[in-house]
C-alpha atoms as a PDB file:
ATOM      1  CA  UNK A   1     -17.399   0.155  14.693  1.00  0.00           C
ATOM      2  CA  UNK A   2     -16.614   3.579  15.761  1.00  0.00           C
ATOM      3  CA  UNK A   3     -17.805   6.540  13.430  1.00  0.00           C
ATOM      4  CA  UNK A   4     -14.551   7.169  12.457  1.00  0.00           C
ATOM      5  CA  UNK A   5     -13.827   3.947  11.230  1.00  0.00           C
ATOM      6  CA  UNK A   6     -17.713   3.359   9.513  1.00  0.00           C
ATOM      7  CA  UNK A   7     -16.430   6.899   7.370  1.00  0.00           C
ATOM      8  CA  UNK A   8     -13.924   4.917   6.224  1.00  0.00           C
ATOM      9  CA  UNK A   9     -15.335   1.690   5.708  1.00  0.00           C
ATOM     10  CA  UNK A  10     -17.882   3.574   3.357  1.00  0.00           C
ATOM     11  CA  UNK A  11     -15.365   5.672   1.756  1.00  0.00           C
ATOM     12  CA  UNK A  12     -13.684   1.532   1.083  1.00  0.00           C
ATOM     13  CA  UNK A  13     -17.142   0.573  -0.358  1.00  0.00           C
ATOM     14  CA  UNK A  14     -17.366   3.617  -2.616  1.00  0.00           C
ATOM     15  CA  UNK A  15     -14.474   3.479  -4.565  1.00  0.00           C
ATOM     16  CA  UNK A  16     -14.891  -0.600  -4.688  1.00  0.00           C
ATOM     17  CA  UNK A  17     -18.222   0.309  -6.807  1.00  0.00           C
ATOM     18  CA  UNK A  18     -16.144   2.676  -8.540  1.00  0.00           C
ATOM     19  CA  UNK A  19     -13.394   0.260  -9.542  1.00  0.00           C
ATOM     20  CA  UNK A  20     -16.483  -2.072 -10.255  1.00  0.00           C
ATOM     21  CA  UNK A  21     -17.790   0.408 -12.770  1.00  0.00           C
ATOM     22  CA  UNK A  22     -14.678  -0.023 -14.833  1.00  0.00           C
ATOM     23  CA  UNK A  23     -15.040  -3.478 -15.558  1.00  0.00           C
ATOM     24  CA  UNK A  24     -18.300  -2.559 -16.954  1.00  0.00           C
ATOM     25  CA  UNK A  25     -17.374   0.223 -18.514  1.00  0.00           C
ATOM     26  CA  UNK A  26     -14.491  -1.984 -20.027  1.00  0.00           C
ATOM     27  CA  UNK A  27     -17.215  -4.738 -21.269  1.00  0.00           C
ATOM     28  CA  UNK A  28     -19.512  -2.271 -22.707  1.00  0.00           C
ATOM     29  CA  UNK A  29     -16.676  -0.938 -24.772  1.00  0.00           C
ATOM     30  CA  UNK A  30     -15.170  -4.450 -25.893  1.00  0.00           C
ATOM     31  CA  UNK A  31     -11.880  -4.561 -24.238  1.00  0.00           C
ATOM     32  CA  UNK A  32     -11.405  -7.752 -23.076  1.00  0.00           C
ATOM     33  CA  UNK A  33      -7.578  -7.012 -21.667  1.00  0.00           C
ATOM     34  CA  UNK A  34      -8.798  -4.129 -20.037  1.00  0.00           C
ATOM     35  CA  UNK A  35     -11.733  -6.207 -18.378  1.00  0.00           C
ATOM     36  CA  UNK A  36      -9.309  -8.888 -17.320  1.00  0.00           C
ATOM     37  CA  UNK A  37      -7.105  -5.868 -15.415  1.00  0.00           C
ATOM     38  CA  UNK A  38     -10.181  -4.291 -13.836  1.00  0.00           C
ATOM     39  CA  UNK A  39     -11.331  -7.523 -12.468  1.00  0.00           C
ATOM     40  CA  UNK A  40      -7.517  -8.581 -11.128  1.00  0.00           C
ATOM     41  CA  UNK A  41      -7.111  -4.801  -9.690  1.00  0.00           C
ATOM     42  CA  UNK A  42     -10.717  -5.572  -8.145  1.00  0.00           C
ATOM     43  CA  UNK A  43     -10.167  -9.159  -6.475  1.00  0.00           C
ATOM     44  CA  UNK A  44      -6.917  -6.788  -4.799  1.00  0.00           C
ATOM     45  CA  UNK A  45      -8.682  -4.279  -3.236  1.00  0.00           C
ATOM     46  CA  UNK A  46     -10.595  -7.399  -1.243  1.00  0.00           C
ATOM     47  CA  UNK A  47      -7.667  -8.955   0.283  1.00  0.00           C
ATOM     48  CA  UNK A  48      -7.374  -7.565   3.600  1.00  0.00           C
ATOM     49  CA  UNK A  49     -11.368  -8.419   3.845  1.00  0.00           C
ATOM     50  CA  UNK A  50     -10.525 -12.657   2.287  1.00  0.00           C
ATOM     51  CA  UNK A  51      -7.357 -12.433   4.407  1.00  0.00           C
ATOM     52  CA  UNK A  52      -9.646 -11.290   7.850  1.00  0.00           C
ATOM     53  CA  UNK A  53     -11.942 -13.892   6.828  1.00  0.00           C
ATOM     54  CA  UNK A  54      -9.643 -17.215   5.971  1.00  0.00           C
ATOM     55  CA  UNK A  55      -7.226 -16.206   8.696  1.00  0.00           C
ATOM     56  CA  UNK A  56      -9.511 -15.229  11.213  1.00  0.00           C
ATOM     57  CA  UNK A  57      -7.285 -11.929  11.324  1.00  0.00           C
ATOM     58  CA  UNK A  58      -9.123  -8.769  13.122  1.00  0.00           C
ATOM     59  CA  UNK A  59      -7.040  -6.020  10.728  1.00  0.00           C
ATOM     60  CA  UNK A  60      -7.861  -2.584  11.572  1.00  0.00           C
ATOM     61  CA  UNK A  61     -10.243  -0.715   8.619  1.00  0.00           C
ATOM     62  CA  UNK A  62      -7.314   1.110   7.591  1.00  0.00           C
ATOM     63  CA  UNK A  63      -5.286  -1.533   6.306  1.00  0.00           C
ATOM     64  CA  UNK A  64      -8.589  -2.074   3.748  1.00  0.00           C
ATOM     65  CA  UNK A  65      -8.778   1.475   2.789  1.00  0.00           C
ATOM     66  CA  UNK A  66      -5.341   1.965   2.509  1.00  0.00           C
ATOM     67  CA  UNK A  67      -5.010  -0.754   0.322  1.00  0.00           C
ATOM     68  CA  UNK A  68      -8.397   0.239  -2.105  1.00  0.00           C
ATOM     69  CA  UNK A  69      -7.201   3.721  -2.192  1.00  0.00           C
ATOM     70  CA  UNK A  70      -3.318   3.464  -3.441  1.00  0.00           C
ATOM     71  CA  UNK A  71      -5.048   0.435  -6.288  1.00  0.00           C
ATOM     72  CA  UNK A  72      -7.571   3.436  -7.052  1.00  0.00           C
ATOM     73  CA  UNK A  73      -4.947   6.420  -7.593  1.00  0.00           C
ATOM     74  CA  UNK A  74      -3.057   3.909  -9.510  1.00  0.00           C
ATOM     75  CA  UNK A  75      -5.371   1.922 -11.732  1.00  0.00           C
ATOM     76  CA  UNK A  76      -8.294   4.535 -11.854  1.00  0.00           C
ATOM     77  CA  UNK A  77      -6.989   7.388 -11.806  1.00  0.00           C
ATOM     78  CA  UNK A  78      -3.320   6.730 -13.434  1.00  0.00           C
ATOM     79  CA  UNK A  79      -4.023   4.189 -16.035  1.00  0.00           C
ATOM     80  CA  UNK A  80      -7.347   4.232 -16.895  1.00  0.00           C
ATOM     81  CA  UNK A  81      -7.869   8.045 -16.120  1.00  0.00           C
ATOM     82  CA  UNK A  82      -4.457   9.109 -17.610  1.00  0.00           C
ATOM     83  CA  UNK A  83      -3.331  10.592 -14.851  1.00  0.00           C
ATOM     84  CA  UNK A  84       0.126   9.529 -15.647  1.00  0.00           C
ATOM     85  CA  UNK A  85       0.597  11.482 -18.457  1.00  0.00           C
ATOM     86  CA  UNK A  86      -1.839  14.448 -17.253  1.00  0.00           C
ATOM     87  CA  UNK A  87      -0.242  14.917 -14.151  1.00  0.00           C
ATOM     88  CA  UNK A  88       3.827  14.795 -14.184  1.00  0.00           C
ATOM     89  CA  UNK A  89       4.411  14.445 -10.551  1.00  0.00           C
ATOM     90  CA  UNK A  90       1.267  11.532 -10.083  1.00  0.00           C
ATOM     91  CA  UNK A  91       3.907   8.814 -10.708  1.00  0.00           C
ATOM     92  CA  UNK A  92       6.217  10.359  -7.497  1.00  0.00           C
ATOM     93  CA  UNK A  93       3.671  11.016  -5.634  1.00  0.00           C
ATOM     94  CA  UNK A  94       2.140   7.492  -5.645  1.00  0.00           C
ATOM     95  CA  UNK A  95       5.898   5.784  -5.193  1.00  0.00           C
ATOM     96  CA  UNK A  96       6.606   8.720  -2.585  1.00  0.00           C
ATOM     97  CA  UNK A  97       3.130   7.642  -0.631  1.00  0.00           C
ATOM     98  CA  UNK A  98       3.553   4.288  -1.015  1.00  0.00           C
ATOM     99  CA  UNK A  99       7.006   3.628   0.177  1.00  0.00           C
ATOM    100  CA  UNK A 100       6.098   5.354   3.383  1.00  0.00           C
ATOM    101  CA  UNK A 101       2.952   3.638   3.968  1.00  0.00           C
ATOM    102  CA  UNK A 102       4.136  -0.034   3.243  1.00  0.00           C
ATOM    103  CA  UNK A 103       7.461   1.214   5.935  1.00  0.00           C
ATOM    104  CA  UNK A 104       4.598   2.239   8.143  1.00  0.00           C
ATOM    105  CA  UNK A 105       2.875  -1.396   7.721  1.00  0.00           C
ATOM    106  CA  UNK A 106       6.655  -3.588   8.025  1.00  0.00           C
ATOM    107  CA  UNK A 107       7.511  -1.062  10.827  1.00  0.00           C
ATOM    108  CA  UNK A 108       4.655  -1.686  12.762  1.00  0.00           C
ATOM    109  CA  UNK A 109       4.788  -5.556  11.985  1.00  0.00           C
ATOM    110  CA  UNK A 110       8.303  -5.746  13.363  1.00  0.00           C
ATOM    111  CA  UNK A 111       7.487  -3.666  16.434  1.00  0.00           C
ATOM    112  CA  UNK A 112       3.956  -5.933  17.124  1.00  0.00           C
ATOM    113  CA  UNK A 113       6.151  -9.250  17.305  1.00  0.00           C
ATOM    114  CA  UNK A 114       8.626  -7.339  19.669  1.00  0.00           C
ATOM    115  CA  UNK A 115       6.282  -6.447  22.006  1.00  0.00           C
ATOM    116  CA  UNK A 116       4.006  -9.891  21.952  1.00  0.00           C
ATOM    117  CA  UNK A 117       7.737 -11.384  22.404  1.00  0.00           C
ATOM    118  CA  UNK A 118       7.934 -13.235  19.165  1.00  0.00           C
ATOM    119  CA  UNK A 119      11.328 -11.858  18.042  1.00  0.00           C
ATOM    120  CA  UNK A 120      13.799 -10.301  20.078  1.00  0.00           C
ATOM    121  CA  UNK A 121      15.682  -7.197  18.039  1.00  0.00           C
ATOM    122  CA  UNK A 122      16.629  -3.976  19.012  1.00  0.00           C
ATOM    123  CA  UNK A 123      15.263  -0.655  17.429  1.00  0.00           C
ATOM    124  CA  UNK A 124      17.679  -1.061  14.565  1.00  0.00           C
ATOM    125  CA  UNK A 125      16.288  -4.068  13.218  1.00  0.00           C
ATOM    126  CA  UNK A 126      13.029  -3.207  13.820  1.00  0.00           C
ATOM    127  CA  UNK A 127      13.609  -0.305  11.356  1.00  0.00           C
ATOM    128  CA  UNK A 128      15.633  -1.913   9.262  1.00  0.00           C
ATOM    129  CA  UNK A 129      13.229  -4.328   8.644  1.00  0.00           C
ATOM    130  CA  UNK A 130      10.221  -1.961   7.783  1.00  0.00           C
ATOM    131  CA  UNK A 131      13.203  -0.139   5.252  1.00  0.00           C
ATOM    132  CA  UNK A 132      13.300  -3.513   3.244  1.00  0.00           C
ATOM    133  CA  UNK A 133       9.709  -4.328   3.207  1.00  0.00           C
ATOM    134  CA  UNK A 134       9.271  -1.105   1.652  1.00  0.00           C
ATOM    135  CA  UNK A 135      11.888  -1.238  -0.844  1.00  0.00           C
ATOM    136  CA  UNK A 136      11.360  -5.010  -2.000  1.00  0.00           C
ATOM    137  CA  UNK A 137       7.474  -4.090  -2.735  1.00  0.00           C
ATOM    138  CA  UNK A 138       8.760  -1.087  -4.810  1.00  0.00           C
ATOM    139  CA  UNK A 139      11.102  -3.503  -6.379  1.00  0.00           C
ATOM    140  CA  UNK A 140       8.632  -6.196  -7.219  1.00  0.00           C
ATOM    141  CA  UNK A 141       6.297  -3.469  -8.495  1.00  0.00           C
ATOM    142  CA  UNK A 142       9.333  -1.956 -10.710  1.00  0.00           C
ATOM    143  CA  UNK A 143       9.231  -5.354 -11.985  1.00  0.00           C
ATOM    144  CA  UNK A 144       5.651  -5.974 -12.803  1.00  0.00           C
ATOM    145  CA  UNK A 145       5.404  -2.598 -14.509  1.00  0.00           C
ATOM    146  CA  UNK A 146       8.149  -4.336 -17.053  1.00  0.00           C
ATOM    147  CA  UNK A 147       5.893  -7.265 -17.526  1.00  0.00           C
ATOM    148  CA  UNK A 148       3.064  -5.427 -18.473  1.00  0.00           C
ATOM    149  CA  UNK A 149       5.137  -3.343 -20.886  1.00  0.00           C
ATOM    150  CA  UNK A 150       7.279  -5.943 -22.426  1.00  0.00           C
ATOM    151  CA  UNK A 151       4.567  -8.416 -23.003  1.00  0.00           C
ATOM    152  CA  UNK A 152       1.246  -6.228 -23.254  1.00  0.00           C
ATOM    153  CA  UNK A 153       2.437  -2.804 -25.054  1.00  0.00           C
ATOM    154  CA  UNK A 154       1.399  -0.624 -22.046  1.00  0.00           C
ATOM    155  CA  UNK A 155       3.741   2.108 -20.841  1.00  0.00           C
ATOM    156  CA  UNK A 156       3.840   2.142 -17.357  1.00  0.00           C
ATOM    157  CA  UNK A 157       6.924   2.455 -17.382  1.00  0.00           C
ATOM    158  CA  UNK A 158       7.034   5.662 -19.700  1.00  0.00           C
ATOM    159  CA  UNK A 159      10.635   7.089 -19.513  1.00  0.00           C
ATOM    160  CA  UNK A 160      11.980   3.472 -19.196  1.00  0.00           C
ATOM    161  CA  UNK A 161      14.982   3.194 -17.069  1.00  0.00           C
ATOM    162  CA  UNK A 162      14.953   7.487 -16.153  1.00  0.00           C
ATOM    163  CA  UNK A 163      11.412   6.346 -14.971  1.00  0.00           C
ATOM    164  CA  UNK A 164      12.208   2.996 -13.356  1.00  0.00           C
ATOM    165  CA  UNK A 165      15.192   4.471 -11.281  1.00  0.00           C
ATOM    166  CA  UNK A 166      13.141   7.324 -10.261  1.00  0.00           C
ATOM    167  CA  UNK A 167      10.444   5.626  -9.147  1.00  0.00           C
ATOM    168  CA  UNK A 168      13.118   3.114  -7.040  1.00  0.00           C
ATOM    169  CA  UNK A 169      14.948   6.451  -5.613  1.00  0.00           C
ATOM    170  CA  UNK A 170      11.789   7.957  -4.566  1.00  0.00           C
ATOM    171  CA  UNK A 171      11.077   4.616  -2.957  1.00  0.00           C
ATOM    172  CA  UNK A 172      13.953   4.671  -1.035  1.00  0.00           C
ATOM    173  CA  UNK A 173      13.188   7.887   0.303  1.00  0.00           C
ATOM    174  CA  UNK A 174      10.095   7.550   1.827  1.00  0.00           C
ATOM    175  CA  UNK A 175      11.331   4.253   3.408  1.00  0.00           C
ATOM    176  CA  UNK A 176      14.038   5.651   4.768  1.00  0.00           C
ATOM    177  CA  UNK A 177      11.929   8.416   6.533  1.00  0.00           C
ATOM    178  CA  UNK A 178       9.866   5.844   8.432  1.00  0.00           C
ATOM    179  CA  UNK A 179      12.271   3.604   9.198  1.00  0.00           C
ATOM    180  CA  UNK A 180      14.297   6.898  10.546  1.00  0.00           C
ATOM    181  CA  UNK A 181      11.063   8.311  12.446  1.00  0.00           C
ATOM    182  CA  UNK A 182      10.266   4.414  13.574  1.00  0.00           C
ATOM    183  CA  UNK A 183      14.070   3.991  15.212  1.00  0.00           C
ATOM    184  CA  UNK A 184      13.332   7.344  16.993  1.00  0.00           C
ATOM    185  CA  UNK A 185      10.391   6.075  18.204  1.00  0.00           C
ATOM    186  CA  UNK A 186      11.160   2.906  19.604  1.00  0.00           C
ATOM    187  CA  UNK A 187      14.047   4.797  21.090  1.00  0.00           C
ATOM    188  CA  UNK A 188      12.771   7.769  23.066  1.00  0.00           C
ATOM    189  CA  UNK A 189       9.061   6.198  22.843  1.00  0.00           C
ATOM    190  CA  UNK A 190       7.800  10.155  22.888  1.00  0.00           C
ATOM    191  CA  UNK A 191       4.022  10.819  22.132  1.00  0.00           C
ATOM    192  CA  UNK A 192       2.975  12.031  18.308  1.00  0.00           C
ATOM    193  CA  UNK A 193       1.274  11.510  15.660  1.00  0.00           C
ATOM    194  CA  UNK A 194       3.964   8.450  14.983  1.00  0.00           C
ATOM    195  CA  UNK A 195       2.920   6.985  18.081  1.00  0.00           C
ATOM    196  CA  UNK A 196      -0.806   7.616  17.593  1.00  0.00           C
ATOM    197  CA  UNK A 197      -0.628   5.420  14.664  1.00  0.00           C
ATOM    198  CA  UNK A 198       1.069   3.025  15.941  1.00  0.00           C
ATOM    199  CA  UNK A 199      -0.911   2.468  18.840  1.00  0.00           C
ATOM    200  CA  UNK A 200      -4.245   2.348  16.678  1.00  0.00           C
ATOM    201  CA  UNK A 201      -2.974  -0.541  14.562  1.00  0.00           C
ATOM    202  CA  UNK A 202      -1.814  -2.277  17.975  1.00  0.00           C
ATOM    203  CA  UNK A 203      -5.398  -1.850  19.966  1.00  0.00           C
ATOM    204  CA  UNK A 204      -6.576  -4.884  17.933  1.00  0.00           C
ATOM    205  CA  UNK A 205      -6.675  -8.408  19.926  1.00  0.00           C
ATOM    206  CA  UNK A 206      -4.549 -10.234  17.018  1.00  0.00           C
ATOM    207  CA  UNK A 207      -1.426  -8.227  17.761  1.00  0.00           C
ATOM    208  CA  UNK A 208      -1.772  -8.228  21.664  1.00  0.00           C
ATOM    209  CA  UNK A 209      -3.230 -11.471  22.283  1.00  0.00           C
ATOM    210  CA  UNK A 210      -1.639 -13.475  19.931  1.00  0.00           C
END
C-alpha cells in the first residue's frame, strides 16, 4: 500500500471501531432495535472488504472508505447523533454527496467495460448509465427510509413527502452533474481532477486485465 492509501485504510478502521462502539453503547443501554441497526449498518461498512475476498475483486481502498464514511454521516452522525434534526441542511448534503459519488462509481463502471471491450456504447450511454445508477440507489433508499418509518416509528423521513421529493430532486442533481462532467470527459478526454479519478480507480488489474 502506498501512504496515501494506508491514511485511508486507517481512517476505514477508525470509524469501523466507532460504529462498533454503538452497538455497545446500544446493549449497555437496553435497546435491542437499536442494537439490531448498529450491527446491520456494521456488517455494511464490510462489504467491499467480503466482496474483495469472495470475489477475488482487487477494489481500490476508496471504494471501502467511501462506503464506511457516507454509513457513518448517516447512521452515526444523523440518526444516532441527531444530526438530522440539529443540522437542517445534513439531510441535502448527504443525498447531494451521495448521488454524485454513486454517478462517480456507475460512471466509472460503464467506462471500465468500454475500455476492457465488454460493451460497446458511446459517451452517451456511458453517462446515461452512471445517471440511473445514481438515481435508482436514491430511489431504493427513498424507499427503505418508508419502511423504517411505517413499520418501526422512526422519522427518517421527517417532512414526509416535502422531505422524500427533496431528497429525490437533490439526487437528481448531483447525478446529473457527473454524468454531465463524465460525457465531457469521455468526449474531449482532457486532463483534471475528473480524469485523475478516474484513472486511480482504473490502475487496478481487475478492470484492465479482466
Amino acid at each position: 500500500m502506498e501512504k496515501f492509501e494506508i491514511i485511508q485504510y486507517r481512517i476505514s478502521i477508525v470509524l469501523k471501531i466507532m460504529m462498533g462502539l454503538l452497538v455497545l453503547i446500544s446493549a449497555f443501554r437496553q435497546e435491542l432495535f437499536l442494537v439490531s441497526i448498529s450491527l446491520f449498518v456494521l456488517f455494511l461498512s464490510f462489504t467491499p472488504t467480503i466482496v474483495s475476498k469472495s470475489y477475488k475483486i482487487n477494489l481500490p481502498i476508496e471504494i471501502d472508505l467511501i462506503v464506511t464514511l457516507l454509513l457513518y454521516l448517516h447512521f452515526a452522525l444523523g440518526e444516532y447523533g441527531h444530526f438530522y434534526a440539529k443540522v437542517w441542511w445534513w439531510d441535502i448534503f448527504l443525498h447531494g454527496g451521495n448521488s454524485i459519488i454513486l454517478g462517480l462509481v456507475g460512471f466509472i463502471l460503464a467506462y471500465a467495460l468500454l475500455l476492457t471491450s465488454k460493451i460497446e456504447a458511446k459517451p452517451i450511454l456511458a453517462s446515461l448509465f452512471a445517471l440511473s445508477f445514481s438515481v435508482f440507489i436514491g430511489v431504493i433508499w427513498e424507499i427503505f427510509e418508508f419502511f423504517m418509518d411505517y413499520f418501526f416509528g422512526f422519522t427518517m423521513q421527517k417532512s414526509g413527502l416535502v422531505d422524500t421529493m427533496t431528497d429525490l430532486m437533490v439526487d437528481v442533481v448531483g447525478a446529473l452533474i457527473v454524468s454531465g462532467v463524465g460525457f465531457f470527459y469521455m468526449r474531449k478526454k482532457k486532463e483534471g481532477f475528473f480524469s485523475r479519478i478516474i484513472k486511480r480507480f482504473l490502475e487496478h488489474k481487475y478492470f484492465l486485465h479482466n
